[in-house]
Protein backbone atom coordinates (compact mmCIF):
# COMPACT_ATOMS: atom_id res chain seq x y z
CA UNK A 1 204.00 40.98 -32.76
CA UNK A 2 202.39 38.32 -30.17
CA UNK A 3 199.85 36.51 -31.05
CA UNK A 4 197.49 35.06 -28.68
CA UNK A 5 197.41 31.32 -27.78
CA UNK A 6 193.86 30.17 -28.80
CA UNK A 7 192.25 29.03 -25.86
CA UNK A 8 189.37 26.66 -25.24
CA UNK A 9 186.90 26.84 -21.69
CA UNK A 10 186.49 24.74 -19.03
CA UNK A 11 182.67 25.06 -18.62
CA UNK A 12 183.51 25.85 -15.17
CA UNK A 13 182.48 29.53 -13.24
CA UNK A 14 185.96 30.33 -12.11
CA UNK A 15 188.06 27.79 -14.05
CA UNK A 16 189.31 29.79 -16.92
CA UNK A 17 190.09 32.64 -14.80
CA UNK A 18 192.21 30.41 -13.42
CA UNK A 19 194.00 29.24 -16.43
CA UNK A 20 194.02 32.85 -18.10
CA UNK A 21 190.92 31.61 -20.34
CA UNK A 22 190.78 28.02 -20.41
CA UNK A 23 193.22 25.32 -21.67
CA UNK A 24 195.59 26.12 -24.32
CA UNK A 25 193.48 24.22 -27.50
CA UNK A 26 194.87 21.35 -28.96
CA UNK A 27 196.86 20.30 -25.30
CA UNK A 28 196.34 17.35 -22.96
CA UNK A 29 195.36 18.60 -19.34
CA UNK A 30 195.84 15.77 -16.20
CA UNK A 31 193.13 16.04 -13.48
CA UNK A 32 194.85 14.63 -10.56
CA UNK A 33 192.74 14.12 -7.37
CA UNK A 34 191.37 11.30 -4.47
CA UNK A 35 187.91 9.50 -5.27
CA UNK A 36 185.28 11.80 -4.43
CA UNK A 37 187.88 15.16 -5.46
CA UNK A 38 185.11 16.16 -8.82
CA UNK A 39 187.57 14.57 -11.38
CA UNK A 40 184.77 13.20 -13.45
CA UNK A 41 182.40 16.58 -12.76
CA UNK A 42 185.14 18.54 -14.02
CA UNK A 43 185.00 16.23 -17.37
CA UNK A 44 181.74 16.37 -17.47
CA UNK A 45 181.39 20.38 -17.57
CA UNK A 46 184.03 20.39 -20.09
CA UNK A 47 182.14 18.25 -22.34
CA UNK A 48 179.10 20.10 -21.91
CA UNK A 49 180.91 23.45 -22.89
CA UNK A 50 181.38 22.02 -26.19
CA UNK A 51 177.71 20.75 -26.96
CA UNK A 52 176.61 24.10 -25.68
CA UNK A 53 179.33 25.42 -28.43
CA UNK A 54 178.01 23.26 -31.13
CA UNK A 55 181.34 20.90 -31.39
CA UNK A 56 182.04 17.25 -31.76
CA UNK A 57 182.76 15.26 -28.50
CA UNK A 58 183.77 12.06 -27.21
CA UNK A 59 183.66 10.53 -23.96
CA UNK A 60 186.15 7.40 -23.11
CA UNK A 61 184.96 5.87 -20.38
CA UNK A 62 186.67 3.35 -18.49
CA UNK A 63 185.68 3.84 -14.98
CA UNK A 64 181.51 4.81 -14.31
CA UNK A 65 179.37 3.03 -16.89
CA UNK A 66 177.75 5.68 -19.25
CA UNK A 67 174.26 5.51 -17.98
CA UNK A 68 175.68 6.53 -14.38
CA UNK A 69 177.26 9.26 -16.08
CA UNK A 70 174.52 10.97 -18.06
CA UNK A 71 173.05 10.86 -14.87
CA UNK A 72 175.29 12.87 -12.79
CA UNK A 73 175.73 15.24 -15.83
CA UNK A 74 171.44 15.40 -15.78
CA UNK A 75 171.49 15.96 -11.81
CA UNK A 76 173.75 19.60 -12.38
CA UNK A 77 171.74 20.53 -15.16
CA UNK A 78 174.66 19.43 -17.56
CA UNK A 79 173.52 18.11 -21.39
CA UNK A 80 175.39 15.36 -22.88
CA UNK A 81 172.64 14.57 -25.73
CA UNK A 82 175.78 15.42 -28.43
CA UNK A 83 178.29 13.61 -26.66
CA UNK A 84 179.68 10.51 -27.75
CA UNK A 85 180.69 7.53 -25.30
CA UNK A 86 183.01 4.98 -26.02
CA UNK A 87 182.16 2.90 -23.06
CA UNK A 88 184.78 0.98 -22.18
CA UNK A 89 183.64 0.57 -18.42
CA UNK A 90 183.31 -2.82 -16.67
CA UNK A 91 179.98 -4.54 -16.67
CA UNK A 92 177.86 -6.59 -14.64
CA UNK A 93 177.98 -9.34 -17.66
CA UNK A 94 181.93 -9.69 -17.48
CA UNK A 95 181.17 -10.68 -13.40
CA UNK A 96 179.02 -13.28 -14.31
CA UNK A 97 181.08 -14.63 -16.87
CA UNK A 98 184.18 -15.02 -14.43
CA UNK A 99 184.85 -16.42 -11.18
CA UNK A 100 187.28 -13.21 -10.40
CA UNK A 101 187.59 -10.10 -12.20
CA UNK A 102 190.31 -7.62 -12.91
CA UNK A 103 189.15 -4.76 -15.21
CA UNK A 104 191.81 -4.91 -18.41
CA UNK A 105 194.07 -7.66 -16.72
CA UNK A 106 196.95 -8.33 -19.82
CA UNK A 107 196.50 -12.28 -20.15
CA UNK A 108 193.04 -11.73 -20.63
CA UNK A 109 192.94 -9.01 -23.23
CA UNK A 110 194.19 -8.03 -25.98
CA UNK A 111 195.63 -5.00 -26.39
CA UNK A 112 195.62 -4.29 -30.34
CA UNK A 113 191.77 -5.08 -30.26
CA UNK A 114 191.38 -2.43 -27.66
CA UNK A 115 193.62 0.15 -29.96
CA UNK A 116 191.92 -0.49 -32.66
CA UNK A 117 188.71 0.10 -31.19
CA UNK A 118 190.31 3.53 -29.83
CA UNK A 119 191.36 4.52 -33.38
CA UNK A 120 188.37 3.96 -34.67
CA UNK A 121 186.24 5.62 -32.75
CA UNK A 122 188.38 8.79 -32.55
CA UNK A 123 188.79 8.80 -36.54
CA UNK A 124 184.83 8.18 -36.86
CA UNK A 125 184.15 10.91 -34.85
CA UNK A 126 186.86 13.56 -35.11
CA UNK A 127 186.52 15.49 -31.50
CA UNK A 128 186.99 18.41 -30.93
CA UNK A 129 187.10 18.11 -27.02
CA UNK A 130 187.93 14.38 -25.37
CA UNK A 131 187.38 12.96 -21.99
CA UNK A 132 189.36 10.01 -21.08
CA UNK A 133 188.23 8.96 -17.52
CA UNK A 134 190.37 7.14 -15.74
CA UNK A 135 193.64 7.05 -17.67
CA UNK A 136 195.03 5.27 -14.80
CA UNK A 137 193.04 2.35 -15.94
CA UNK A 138 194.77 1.43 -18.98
CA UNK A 139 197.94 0.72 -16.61
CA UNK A 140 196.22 -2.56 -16.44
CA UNK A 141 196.38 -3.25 -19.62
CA UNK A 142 200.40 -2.74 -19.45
CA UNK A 143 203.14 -5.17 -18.31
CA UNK A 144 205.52 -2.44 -17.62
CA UNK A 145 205.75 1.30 -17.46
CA UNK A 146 207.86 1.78 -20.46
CA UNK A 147 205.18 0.09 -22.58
CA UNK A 148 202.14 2.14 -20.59
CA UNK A 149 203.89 5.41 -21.43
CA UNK A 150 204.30 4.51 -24.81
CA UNK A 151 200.76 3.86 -25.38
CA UNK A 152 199.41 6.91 -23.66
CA UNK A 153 202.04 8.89 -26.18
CA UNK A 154 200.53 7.20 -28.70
CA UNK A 155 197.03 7.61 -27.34
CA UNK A 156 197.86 11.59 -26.99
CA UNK A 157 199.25 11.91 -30.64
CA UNK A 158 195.96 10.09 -32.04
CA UNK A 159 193.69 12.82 -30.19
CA UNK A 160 195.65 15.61 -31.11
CA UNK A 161 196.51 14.84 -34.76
CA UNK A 162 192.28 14.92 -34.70
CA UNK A 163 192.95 18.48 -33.72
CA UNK A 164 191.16 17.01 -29.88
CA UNK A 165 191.52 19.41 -26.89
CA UNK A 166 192.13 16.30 -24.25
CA UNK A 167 191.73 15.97 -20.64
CA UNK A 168 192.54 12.99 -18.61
CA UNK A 169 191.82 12.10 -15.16
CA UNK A 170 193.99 10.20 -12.77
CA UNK A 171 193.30 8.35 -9.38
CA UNK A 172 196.28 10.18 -7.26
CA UNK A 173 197.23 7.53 -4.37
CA UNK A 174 200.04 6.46 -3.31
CA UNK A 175 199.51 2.41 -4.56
CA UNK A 176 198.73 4.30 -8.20
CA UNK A 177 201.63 6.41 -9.23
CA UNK A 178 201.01 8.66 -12.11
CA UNK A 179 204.33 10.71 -12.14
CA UNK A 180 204.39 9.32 -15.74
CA UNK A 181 201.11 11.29 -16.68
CA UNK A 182 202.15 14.19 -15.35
CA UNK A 183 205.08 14.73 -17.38
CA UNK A 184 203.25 13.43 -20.68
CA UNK A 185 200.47 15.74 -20.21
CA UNK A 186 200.70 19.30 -21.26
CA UNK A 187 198.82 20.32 -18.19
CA UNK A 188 198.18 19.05 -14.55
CA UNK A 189 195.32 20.44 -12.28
CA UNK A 190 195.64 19.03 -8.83
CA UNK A 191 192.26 18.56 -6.38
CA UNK A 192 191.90 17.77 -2.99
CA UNK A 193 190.39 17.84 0.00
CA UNK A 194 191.93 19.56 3.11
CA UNK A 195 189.62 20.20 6.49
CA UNK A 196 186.14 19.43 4.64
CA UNK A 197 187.24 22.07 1.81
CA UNK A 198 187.73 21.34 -1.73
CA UNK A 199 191.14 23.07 -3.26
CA UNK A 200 192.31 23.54 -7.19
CA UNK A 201 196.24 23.82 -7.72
CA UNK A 202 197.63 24.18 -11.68
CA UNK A 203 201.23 23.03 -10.89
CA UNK A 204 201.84 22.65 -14.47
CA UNK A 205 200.20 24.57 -17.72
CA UNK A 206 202.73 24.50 -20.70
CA UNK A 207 202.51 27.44 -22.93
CA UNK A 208 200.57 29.83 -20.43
CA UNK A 209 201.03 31.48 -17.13
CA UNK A 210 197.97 30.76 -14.61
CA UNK A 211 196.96 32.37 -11.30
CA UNK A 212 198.65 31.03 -8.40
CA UNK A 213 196.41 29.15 -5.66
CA UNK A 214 195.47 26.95 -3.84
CA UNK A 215 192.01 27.99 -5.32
CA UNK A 216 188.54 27.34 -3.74
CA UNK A 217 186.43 24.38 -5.34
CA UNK A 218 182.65 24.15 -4.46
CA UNK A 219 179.79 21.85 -5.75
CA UNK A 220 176.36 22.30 -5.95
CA UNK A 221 173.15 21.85 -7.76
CA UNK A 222 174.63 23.29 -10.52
CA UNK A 223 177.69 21.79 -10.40
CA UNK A 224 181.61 23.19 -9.87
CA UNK A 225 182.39 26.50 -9.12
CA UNK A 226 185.68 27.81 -8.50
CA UNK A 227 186.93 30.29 -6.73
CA UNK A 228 190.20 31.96 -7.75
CA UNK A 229 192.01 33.20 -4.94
CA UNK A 230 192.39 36.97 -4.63
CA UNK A 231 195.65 38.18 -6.40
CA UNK A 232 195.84 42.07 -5.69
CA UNK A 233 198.52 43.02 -8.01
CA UNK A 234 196.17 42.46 -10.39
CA UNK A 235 194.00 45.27 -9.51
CA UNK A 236 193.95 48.78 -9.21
CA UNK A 237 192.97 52.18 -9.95
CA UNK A 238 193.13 56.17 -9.57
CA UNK A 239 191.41 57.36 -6.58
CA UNK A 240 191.57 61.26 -5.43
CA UNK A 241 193.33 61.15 -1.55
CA UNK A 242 190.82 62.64 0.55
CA UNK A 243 189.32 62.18 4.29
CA UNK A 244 187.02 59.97 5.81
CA UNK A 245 185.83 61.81 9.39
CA UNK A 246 184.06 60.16 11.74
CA UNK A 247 181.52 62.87 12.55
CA UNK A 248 182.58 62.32 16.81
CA UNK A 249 184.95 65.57 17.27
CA UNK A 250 186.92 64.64 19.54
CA UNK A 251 187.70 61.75 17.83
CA UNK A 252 188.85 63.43 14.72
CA UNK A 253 190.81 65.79 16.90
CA UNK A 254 193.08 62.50 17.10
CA UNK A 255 193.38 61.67 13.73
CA UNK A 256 193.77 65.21 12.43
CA UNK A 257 190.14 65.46 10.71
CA UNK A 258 189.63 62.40 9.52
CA UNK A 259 191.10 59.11 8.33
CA UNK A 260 193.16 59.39 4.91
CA UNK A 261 191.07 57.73 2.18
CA UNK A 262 192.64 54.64 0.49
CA UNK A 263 194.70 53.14 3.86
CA UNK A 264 193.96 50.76 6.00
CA UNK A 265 192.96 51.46 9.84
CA UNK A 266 192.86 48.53 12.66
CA UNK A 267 190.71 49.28 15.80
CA UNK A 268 192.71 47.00 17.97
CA UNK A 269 191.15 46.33 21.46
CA UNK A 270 189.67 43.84 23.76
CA UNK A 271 185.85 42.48 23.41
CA UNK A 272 183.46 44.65 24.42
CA UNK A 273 185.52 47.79 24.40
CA UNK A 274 183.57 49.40 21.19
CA UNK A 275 185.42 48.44 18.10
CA UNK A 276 182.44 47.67 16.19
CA UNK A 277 180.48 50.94 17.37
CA UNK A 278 183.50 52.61 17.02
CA UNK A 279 183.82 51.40 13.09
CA UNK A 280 180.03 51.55 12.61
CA UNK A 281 180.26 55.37 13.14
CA UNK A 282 182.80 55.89 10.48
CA UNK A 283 180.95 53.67 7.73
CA UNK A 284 177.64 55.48 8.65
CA UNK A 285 179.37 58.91 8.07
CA UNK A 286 180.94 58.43 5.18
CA UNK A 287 177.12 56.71 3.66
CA UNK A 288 175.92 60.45 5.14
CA UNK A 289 178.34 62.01 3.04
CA UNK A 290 176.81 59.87 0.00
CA UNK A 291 180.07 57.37 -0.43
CA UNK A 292 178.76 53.46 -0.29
CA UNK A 293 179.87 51.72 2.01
CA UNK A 294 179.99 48.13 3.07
CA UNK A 295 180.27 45.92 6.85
CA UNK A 296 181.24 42.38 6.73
CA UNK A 297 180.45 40.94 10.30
CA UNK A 298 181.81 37.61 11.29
CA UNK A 299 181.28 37.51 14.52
CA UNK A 300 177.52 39.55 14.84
CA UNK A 301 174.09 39.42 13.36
CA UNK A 302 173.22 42.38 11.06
CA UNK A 303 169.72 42.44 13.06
CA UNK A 304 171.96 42.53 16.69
CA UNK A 305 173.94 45.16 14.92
CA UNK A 306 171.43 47.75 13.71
CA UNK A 307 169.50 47.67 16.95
CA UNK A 308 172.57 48.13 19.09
CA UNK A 309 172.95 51.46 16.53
CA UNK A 310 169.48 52.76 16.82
CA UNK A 311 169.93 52.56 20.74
CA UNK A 312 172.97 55.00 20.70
CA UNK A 313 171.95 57.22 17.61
CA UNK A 314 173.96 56.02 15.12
CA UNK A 315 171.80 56.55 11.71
CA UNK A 316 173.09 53.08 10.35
CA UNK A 317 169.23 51.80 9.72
CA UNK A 318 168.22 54.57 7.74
CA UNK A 319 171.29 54.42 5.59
CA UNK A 320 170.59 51.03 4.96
CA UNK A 321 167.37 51.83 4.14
CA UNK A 322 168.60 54.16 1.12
CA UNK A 323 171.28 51.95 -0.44
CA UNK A 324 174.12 53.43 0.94
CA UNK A 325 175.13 51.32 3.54
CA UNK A 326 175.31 47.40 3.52
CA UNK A 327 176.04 44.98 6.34
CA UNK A 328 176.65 41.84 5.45
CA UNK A 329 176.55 39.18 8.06
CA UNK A 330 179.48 36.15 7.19
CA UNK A 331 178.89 32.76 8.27
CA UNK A 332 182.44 31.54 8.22
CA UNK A 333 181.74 28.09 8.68
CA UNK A 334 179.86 28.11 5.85
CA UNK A 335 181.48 30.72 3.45
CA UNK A 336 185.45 29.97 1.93
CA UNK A 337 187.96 33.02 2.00
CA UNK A 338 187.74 32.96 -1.67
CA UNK A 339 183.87 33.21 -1.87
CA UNK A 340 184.11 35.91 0.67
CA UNK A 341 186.64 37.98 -1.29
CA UNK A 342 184.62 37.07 -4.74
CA UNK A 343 181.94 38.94 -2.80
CA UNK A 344 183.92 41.93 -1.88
CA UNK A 345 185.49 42.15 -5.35
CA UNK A 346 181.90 42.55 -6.78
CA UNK A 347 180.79 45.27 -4.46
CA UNK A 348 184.15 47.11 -4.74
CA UNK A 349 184.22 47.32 -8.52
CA UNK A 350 180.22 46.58 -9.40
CA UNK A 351 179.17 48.53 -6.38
CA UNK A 352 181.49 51.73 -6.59
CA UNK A 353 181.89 50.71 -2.91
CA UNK A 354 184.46 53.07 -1.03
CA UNK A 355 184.81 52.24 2.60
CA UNK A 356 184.90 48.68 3.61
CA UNK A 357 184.65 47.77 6.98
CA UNK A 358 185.91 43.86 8.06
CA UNK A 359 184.42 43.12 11.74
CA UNK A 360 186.38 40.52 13.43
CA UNK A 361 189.94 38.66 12.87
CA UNK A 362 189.18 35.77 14.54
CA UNK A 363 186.25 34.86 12.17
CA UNK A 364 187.77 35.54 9.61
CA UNK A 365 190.31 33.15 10.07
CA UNK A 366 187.88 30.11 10.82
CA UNK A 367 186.26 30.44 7.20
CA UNK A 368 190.30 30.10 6.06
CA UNK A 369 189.23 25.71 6.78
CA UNK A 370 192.96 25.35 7.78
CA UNK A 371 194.61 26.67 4.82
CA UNK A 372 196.43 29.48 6.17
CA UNK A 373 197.04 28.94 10.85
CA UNK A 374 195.61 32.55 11.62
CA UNK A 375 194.39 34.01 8.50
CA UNK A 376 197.57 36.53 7.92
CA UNK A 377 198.32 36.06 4.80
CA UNK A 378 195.14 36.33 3.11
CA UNK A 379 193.94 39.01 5.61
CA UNK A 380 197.17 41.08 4.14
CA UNK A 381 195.99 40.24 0.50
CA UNK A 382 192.13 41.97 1.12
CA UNK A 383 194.66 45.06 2.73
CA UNK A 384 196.45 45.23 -0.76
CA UNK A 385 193.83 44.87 -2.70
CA UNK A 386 191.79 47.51 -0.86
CA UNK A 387 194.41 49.95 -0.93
CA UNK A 388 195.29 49.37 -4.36
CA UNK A 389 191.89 49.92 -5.74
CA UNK A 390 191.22 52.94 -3.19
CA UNK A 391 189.18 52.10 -1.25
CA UNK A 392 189.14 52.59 2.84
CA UNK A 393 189.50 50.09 4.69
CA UNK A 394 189.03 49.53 8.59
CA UNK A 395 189.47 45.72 10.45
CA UNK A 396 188.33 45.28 13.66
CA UNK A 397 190.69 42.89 15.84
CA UNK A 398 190.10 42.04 18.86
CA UNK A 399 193.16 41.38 21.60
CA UNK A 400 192.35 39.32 24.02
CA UNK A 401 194.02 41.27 27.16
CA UNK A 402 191.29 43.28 29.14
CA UNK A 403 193.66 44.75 30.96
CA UNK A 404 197.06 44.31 31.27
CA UNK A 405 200.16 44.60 28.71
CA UNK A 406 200.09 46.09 25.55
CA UNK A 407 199.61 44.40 21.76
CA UNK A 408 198.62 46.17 18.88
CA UNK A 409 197.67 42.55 17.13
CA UNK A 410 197.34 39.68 18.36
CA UNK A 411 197.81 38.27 14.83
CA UNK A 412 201.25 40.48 14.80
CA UNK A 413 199.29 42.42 11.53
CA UNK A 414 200.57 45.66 12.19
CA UNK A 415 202.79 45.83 8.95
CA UNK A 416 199.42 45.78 7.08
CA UNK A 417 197.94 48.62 9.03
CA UNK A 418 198.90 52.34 7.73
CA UNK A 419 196.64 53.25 11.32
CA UNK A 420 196.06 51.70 14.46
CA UNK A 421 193.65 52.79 16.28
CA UNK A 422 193.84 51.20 20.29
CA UNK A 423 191.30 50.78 22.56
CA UNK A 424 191.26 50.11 26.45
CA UNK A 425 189.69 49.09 29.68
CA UNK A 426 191.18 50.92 32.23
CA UNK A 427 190.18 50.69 35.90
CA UNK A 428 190.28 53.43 38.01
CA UNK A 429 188.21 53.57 41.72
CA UNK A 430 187.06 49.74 41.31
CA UNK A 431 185.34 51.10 37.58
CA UNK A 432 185.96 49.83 34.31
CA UNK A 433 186.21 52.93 32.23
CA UNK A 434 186.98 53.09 28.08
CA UNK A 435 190.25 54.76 26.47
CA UNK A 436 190.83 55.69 22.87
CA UNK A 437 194.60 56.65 21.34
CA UNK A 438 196.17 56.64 17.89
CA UNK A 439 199.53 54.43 17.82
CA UNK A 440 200.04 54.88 13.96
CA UNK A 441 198.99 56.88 11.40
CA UNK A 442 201.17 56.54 8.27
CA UNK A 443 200.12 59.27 6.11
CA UNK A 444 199.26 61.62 8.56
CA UNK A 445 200.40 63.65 12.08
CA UNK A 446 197.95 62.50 14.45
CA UNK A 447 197.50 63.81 18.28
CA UNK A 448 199.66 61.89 21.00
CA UNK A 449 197.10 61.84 23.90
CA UNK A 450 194.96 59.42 25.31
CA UNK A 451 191.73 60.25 26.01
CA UNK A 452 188.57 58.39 27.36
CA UNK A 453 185.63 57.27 25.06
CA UNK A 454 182.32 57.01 25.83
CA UNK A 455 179.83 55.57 24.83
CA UNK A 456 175.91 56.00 25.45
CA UNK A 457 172.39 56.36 24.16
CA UNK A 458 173.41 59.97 22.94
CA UNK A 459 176.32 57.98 20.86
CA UNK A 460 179.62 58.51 20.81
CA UNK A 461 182.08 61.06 22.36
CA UNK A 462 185.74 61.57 23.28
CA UNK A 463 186.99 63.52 26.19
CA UNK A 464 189.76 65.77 26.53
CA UNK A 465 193.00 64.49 26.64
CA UNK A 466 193.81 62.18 29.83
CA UNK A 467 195.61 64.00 32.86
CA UNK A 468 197.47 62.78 35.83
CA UNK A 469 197.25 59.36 34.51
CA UNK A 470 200.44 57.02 33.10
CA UNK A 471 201.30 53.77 32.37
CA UNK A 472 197.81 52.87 30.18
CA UNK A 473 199.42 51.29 27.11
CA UNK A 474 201.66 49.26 29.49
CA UNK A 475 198.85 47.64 31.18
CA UNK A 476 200.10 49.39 35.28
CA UNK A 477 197.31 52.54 34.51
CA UNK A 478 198.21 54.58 37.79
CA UNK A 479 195.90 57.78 38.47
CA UNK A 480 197.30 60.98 39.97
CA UNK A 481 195.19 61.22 43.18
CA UNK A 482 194.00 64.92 40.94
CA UNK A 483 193.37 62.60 38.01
């Protein structure tokens, strides 16, 4: 029989999803990260968690003087009124006393005094949760490393033998090495900074499993947030295989009624060829047909949007209007790939959505802040974890070609698409004119003509299939002189 490692929370939204629950109680987790990472934030929540739960805590302090840091904690709306502070922090009184200072220098303290002090305090007050911020400091108080990791073994036994869930924080540059730490310590969460984003990493968690990242960090008013990044083998669920037309006839002609529920369809074509119309009609049929569905735009204003629909009679407004449609414009210079897909997640499994509808690649990829070149790999995570929870999924991506030779992707996605969906500018008698054909459909038999689409203020509508004309996918269209 397994029993289940007790665990105790971070205090952070995010966090213990992160860690399967929290830290394993009664460990030692290292917060590793550059000044200005949220090392002390992410103490501070942590202590706060246990006031809010009613237990004893203790703050050792050896970095920000206490005053500074029931501050901060006040400024996120954190309370600290419980928490104890052994303030061990360098003061404006030592300055004045000395010509030079060097916080913990060993000729100039004494280092039983300063155990003693430790042991006392953690004996008088018998935490529950601990806070020693920055370990790194007590290096000082060392002569060599053997003797620093001694202490901090000895430190670690102390707070645990009081039955102490500990976390430590750690300056991690290259003039303060803290390989040491991060073998001592039970845990080690890594943050850091990478294009103006903040990033979580657990490289170590002994005793548990945790969700791979790198994970989104954000902080605000309220303090951290994180955002776990999307694993999709972690969801799923039953979902009856069904159709999702488009309501244009000739355009389910090509895809033999209608689009198989649960896959995931690219429209793959140039700007300005229709993609978005093109996906707009499907999401606004399948809201007609009383299934919810949802448009994430990162490339177009919602307003620009439903106006451009009311011009060519697509309904999209007034299925808005009763709760069955959403589109959601995405700012992705403001908004993380993990926020976004927190967002999806909650109106996938909170918002029985069924069709989701991602409108533009290239977007997309900016609001990845560097992480991942072209957005690929987390664009083929929102693919899995649509499919595996059912739901329908159709990406707009947008190759940059006008005219001219043939690529399904320009992001070379098409492993991730069970349809694709192309569509061309073709010219023919010094006229740009649109063309619609199905290059995959993975479930499904799908017709192997191209015909034209138009596009107008009485909507959309697909001719019959395209005669006398070759060479269209190749980029050389040549017209019969009958075509």
């Amino acid at each position: 029989m397994t029993t289940e490692t007790p665990r105790v929370s971070t205090g952070i939204d995010g966090a213990d999803d992160v860690l399967h629950g929290g830290f394993v109680s009664n460990s030692s987790t290292l917060v590793r990260g550059s000044p200005g990472a949220g090392k002390t934030i992410f103490g501070l929540h942590f202590l706060a968690e246990g006031v809010a739960g009613g237990e004893d805590t203790l703050y050792i302090n050896l970095g920000e003087p206490k005053e500074y840091l029931r501050q901060t904690a006040a400024a996120f709306g954190l309370d600290l009124d419980t928490v104890t502070f052994l303030d061990l922090s360098p003061s404006a009184d030592q300055f004045r006393k000395s010509e030079s200072y060097d916080l913990f220098l060993s000729s100039e303290v004494e280092q039983p005094a300063l155990i003693d002090t430790l042991r006392s305090e953690v004996e008088s007050v018998s935490p529950d949760r601990v806070v020693v911020d920055p370990v790194t400091e007590l290096k000082y108080l060392s002569s060599e490393e053997h003797q620093f990791r001694t202490q901090i073994l000895s430190l670690l036994d102390l707070l645990k033998s009081e039955g102490a869930t500990v976390l430590l924080t750690s300056q991690a540059a290259p003039s303060v090495a803290d390989d040491d730490l991060q073998f001592l310590a039970d845990a080690v969460i890594n943050l850091h900074t990478e294009n103006g984003r903040r990033r979580l990493q657990v490289p170590k968690l002994r005793g548990s499993g945790s969700e791979r990242g790198p994970h989104t960090v954000t902080i605000t008013g309220t303090g951290m947030h994180v955002w776990p990044r999307l694993a999709p083998a972690d969801h799923g669920r039953d979902a009856p295989l069904g159709r999702l037309a488009s309501g244009v006839d000739g355009l389910d002609g090509l895809i033999n009624g209608g689009l198989t529920t649960g896959t995931v369809t690219f429209l793959s074509g140039p700007t300005g060829v229709g993609k978005t119309t093109l996906g707009l009609q499907f999401l606004t049929a399948a809201a007609r047909g009383d299934r919810r569905a949802v448009l994430y735009s990162f490339e177009e204003a919602r307003k620009t949007m439903l106006t451009r629909a009311d011009e060519i009679g697509i309904p999209a407004r007034e299925m808005v209007e009763e709760g069955l449609l959403r589109i959601e414009s995405v700012d992705p210079d403001e908004l993380t790939v993990d926020e976004f897909t927190s967002q999806l997640e909650t109106h996938v499994t909170e918002g029985d959505t069924e069709v989701v509808m991602i409108d533009g690649v290239t977007g997309f990829a900016r609001s990845l802040g560097g992480v991942d070149d072209d957005g690929t790999e987390q664009l083929v995570r929102i693919g899995r974890y649509l499919r595996n929870m059912g739901v329908t999924a159709i990406i707009s991506n947008e190759v940059h070609q006008i005219t001219g030779s043939f690529r399904a992707t320009e992001q070379q996605l098409s492993h991730l698409a069970d349809n694709i969906i192309v569509l061309r500018h073709v010219e023919h008698d010094s006229e740009l004119r649109k063309v619609i054909g199905v290059l995959k459909m993975r479930a499904s038999d799908c017709a192997p003509t191209i015909q034209e689409l138009m596009i107008s203020e009485d909507g959309i509508s697909v001719g019959e299939p395209l005669s006398g004309m070759r060479g269209i996918l190749t980029g050389t269209p040549d017209w019969d002189d009958d075509g």
